[in-house]
C-alpha atoms as a PDB file:
ATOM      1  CA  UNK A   1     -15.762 -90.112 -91.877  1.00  0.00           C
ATOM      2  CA  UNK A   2     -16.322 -92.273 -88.704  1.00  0.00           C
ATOM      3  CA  UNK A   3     -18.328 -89.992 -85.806  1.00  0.00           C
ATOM      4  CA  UNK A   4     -17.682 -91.667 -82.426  1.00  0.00           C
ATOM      5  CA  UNK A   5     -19.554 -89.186 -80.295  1.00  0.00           C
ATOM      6  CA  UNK A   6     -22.388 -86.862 -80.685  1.00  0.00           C
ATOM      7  CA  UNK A   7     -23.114 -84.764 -77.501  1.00  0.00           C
ATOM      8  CA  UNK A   8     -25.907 -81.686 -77.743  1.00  0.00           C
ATOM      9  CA  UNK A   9     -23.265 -79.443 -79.780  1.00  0.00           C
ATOM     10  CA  UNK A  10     -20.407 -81.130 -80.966  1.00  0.00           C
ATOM     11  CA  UNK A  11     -19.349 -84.344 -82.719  1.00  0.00           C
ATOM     12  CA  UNK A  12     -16.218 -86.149 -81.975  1.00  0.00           C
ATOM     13  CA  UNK A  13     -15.103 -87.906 -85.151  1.00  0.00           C
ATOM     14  CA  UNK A  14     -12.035 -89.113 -87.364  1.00  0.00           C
ATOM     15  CA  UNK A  15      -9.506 -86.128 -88.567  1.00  0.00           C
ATOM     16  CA  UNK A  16      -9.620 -84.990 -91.932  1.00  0.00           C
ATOM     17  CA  UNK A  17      -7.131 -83.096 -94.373  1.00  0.00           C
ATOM     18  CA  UNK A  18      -9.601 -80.043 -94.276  1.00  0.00           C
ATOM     19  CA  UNK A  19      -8.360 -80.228 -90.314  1.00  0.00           C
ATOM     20  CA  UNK A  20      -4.733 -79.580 -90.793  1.00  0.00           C
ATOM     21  CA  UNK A  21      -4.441 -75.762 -91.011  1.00  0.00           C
ATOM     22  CA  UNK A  22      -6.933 -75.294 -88.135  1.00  0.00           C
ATOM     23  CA  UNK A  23      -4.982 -77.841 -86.136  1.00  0.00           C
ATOM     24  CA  UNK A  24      -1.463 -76.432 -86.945  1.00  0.00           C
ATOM     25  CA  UNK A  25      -2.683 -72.407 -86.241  1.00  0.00           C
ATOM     26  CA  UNK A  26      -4.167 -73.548 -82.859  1.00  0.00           C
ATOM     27  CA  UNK A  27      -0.742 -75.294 -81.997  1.00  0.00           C
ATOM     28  CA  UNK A  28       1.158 -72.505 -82.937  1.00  0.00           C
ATOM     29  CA  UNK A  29      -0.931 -69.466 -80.892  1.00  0.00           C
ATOM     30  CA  UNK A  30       0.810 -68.913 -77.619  1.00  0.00           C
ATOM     31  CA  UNK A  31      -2.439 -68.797 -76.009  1.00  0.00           C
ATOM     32  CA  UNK A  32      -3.459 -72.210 -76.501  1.00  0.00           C
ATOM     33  CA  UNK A  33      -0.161 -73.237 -75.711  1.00  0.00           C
ATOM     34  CA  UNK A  34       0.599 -71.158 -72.706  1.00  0.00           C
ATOM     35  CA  UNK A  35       0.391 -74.278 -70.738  1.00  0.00           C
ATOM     36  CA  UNK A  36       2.958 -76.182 -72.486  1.00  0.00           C
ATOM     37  CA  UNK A  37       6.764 -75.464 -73.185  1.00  0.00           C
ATOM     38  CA  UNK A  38       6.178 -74.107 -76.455  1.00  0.00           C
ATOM     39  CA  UNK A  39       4.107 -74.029 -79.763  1.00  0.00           C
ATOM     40  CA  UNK A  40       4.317 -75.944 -82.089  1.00  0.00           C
ATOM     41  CA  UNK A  41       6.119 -75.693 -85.888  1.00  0.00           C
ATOM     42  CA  UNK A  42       3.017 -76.817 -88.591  1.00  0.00           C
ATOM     43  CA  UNK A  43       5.411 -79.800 -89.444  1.00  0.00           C
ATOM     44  CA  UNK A  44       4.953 -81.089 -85.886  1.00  0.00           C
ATOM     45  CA  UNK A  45       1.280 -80.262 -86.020  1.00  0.00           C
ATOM     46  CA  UNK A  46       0.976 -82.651 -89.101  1.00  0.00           C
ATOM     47  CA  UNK A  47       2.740 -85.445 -87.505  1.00  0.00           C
ATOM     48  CA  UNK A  48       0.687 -85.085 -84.352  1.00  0.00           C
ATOM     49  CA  UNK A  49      -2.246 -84.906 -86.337  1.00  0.00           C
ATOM     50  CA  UNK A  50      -1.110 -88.238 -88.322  1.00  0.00           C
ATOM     51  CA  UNK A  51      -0.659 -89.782 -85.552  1.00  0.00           C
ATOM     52  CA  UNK A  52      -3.625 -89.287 -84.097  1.00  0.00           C
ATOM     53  CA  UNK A  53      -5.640 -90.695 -87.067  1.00  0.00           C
ATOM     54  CA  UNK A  54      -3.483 -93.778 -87.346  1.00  0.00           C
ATOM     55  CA  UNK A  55      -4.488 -94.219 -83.222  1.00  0.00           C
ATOM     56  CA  UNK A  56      -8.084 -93.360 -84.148  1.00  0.00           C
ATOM     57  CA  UNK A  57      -8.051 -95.698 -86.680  1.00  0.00           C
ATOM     58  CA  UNK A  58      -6.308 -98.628 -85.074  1.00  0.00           C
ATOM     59  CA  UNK A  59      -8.943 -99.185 -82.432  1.00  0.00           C
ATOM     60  CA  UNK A  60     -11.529 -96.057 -82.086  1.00  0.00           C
ATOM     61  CA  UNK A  61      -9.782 -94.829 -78.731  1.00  0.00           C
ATOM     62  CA  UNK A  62      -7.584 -91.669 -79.337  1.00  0.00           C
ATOM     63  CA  UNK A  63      -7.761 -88.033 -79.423  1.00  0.00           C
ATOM     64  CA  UNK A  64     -11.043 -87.006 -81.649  1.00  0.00           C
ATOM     65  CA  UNK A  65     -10.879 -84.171 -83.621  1.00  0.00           C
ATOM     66  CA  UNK A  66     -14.373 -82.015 -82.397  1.00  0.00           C
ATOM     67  CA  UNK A  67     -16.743 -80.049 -84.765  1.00  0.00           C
ATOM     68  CA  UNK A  68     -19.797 -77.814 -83.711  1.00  0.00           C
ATOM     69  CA  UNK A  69     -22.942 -79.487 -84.716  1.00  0.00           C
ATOM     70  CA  UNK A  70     -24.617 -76.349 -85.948  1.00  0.00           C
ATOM     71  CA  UNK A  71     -22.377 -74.935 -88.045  1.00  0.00           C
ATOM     72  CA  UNK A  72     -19.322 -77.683 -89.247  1.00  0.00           C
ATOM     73  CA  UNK A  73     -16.811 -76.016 -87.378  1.00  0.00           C
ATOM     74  CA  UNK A  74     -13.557 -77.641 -86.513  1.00  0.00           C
ATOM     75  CA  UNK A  75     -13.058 -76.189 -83.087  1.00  0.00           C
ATOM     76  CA  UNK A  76     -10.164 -78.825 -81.458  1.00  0.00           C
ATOM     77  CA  UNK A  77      -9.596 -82.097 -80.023  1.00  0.00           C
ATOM     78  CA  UNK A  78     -10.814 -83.961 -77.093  1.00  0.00           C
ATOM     79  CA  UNK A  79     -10.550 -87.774 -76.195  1.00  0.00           C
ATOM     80  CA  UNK A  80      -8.229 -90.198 -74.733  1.00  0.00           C
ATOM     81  CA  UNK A  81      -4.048 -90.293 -75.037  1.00  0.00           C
ATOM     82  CA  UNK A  82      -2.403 -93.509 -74.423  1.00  0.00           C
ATOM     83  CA  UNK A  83       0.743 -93.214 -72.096  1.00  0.00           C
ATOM     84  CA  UNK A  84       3.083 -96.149 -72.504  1.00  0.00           C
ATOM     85  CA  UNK A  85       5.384 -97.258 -69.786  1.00  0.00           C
ATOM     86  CA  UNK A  86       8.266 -96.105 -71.646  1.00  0.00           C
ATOM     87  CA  UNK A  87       6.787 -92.264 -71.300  1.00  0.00           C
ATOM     88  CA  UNK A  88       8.625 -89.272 -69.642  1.00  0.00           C
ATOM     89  CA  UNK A  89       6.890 -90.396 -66.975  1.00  0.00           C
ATOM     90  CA  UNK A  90       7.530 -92.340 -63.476  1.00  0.00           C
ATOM     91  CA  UNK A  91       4.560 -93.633 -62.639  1.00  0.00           C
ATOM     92  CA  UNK A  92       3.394 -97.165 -61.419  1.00  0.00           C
ATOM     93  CA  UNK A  93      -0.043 -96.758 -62.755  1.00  0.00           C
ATOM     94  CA  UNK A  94       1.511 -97.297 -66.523  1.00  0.00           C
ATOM     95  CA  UNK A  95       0.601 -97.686 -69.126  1.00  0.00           C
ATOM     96  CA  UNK A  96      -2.666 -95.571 -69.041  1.00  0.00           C
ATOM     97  CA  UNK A  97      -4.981 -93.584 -70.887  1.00  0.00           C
ATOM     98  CA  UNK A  98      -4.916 -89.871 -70.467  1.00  0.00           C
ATOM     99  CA  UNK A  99      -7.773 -87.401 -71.012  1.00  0.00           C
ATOM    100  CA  UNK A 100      -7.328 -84.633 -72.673  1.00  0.00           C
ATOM    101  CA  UNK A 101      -9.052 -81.657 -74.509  1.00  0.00           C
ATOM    102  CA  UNK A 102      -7.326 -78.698 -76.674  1.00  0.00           C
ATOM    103  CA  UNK A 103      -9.746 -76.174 -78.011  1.00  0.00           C
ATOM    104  CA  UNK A 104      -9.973 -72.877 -79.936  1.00  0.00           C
ATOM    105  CA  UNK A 105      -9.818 -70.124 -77.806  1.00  0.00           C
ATOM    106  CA  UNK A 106     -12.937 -68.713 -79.840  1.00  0.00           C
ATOM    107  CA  UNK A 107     -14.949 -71.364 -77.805  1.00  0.00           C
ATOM    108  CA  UNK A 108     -13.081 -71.446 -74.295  1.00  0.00           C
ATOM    109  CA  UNK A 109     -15.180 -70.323 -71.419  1.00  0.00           C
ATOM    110  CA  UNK A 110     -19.055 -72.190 -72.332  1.00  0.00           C
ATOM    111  CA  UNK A 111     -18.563 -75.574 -71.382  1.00  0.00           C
ATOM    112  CA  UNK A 112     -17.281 -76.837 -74.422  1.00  0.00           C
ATOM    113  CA  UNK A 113     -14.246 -78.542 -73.144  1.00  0.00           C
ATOM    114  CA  UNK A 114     -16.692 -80.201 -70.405  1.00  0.00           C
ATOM    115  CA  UNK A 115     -19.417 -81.555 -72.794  1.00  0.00           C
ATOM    116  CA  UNK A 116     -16.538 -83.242 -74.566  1.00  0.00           C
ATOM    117  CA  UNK A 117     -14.570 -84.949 -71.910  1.00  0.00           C
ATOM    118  CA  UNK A 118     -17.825 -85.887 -70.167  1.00  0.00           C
ATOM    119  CA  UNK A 119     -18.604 -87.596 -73.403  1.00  0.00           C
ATOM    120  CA  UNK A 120     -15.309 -89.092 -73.777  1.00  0.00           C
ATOM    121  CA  UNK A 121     -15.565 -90.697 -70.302  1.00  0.00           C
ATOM    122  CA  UNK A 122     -18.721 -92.123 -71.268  1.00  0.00           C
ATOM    123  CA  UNK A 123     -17.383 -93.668 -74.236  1.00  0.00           C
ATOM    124  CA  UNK A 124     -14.328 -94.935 -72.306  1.00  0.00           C
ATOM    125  CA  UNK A 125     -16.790 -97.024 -70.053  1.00  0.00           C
ATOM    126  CA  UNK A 126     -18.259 -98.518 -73.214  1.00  0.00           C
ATOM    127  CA  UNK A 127     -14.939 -99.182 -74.176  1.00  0.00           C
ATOM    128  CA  UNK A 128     -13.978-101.218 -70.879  1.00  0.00           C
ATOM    129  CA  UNK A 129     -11.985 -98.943 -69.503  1.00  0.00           C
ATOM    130  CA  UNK A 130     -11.307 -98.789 -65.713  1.00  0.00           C
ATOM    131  CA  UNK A 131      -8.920 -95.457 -64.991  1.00  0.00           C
ATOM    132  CA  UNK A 132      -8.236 -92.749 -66.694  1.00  0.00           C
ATOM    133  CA  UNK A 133      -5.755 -89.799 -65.839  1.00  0.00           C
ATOM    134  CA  UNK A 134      -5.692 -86.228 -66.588  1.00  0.00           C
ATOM    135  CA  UNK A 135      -2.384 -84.348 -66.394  1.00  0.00           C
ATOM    136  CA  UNK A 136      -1.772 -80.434 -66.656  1.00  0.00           C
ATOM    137  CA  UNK A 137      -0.128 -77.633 -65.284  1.00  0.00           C
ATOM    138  CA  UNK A 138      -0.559 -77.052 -62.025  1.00  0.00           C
ATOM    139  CA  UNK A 139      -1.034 -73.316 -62.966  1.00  0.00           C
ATOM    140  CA  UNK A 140      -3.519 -74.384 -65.688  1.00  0.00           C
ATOM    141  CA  UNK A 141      -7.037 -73.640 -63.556  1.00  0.00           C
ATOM    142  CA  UNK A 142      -9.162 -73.676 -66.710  1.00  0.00           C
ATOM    143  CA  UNK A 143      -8.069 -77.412 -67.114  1.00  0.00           C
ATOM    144  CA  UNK A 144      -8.197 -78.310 -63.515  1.00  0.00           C
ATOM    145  CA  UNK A 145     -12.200 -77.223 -63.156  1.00  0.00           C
ATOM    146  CA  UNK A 146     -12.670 -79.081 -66.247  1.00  0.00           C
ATOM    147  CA  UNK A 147     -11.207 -82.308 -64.929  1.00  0.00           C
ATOM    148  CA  UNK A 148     -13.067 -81.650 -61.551  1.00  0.00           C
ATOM    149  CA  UNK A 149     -16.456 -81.087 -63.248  1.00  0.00           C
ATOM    150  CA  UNK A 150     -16.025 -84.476 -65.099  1.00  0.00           C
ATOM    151  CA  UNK A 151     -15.521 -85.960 -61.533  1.00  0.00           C
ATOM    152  CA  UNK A 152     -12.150 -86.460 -61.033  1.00  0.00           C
ATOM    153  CA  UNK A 153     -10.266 -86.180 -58.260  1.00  0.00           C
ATOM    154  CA  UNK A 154      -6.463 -84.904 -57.260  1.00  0.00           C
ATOM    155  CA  UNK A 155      -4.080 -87.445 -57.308  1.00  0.00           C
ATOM    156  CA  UNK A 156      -0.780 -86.449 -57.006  1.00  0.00           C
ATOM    157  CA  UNK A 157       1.257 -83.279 -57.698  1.00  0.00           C
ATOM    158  CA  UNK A 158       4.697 -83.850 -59.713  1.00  0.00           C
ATOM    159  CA  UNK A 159       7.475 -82.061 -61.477  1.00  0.00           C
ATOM    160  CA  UNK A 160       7.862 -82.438 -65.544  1.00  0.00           C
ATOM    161  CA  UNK A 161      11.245 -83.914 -66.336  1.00  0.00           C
ATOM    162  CA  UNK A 162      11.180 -82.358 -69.506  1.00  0.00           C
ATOM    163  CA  UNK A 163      11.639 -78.786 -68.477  1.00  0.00           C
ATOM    164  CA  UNK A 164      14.433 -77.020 -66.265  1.00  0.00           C
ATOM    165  CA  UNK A 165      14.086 -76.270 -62.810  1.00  0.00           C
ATOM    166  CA  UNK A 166      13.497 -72.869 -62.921  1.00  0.00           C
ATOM    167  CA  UNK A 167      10.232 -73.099 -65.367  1.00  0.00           C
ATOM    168  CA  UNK A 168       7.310 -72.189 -64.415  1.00  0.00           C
ATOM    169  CA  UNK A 169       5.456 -75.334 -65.896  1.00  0.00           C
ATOM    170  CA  UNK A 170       7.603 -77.882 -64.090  1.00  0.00           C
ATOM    171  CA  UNK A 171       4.949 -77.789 -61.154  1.00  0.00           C
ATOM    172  CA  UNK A 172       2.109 -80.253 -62.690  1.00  0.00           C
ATOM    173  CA  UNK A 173      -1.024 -81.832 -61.511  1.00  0.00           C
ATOM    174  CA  UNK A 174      -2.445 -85.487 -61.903  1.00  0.00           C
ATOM    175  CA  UNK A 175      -6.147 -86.259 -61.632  1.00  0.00           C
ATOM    176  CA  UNK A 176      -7.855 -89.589 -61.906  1.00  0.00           C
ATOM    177  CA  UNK A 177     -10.996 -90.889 -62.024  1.00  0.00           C
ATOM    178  CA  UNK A 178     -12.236 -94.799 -61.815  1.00  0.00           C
ATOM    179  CA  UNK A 179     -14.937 -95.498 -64.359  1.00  0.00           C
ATOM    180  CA  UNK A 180     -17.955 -97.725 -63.524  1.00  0.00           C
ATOM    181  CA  UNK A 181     -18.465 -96.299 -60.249  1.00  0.00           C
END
């Protein structure tokens, strides 16, 4: 097992099979999710979570699956999500990397999600990269102080394609933030 990141509590490292459940019960509690158009089914969660290995493995920039330091815990994910130019998207800053965090509620509200990403854009830097974006609900404050205590700034507001009019999650948010500045 590969650890990219260590930060004061957590480590960011590879996924393992012990991950799985953990993974697929957070994607499928409407909590976690209430910022997305729906939960997840545990096959999804396995394919996401194969995925994001494969990425992981492929070139150490993906979505790390995070542990606390003091006791082993799986508690989520936080890192970097490639967007391709083919995405849902319309943007003309693609293809870029988006940064993202999903966590346990168990651990919300202490910084957590912060101490990650602030991590993550660290490692980014290392990693030579110049932007990255943050996308969420525009409804989603807990998110939005996150990205603006890792420095970044409001870019644009937008409606996802991928939901109807009416839904409340088609308002959505972009933040950016230029690395090595």
């Amino acid at each position: 097992m590969s650890v990219y990141i260590e930060t004061e509590r957590l480590k960011l490292r590879d996924w393992e099979e012990k991950d799985l459940l953990p993974f697929q019960k957070m994607n499928a509690n409407r909590q976690v999710r209430r910022f997305f158009p729906s939960i997840l089914s545990y096959r999804r969660s396995e394919l996401d979570m194969q995925a994001m290995k494969k990425n992981l493995e492929q070139d150490g920039i993906g979505l790390f699956a995070v542990e606390l330091k003091e006791s082993g815990e799986w508690i989520g994910f936080v890192g970097l999500n490639y967007i391709p130019a083919n995405s849902q998207y319309n943007f003309p800053e693609l293809p870029f990397y988006e940064i993202g965090w999903r966590l346990i509620p168990e651990v919300w509200d202490n910084g957590i999600a912060t101490e990650g990403a602030k991590a993550v854009l660290g490692y980014a830097t290392e990693k030579g990269l110049k932007d990255v974006f943050s996308i969420a609900a525009e409804s989603n404050a807990a998110s939005r102080r996150v990205m603006e205590k890792i420095g970044m700034t409001l870019m644009d507001t937008f409606e996802l394609p991928a939901v109807s009019e009416i839904h409340p999650l088609r308002p959505q948010v972009r933040y950016h933030k230029r690395l090595n500045e």
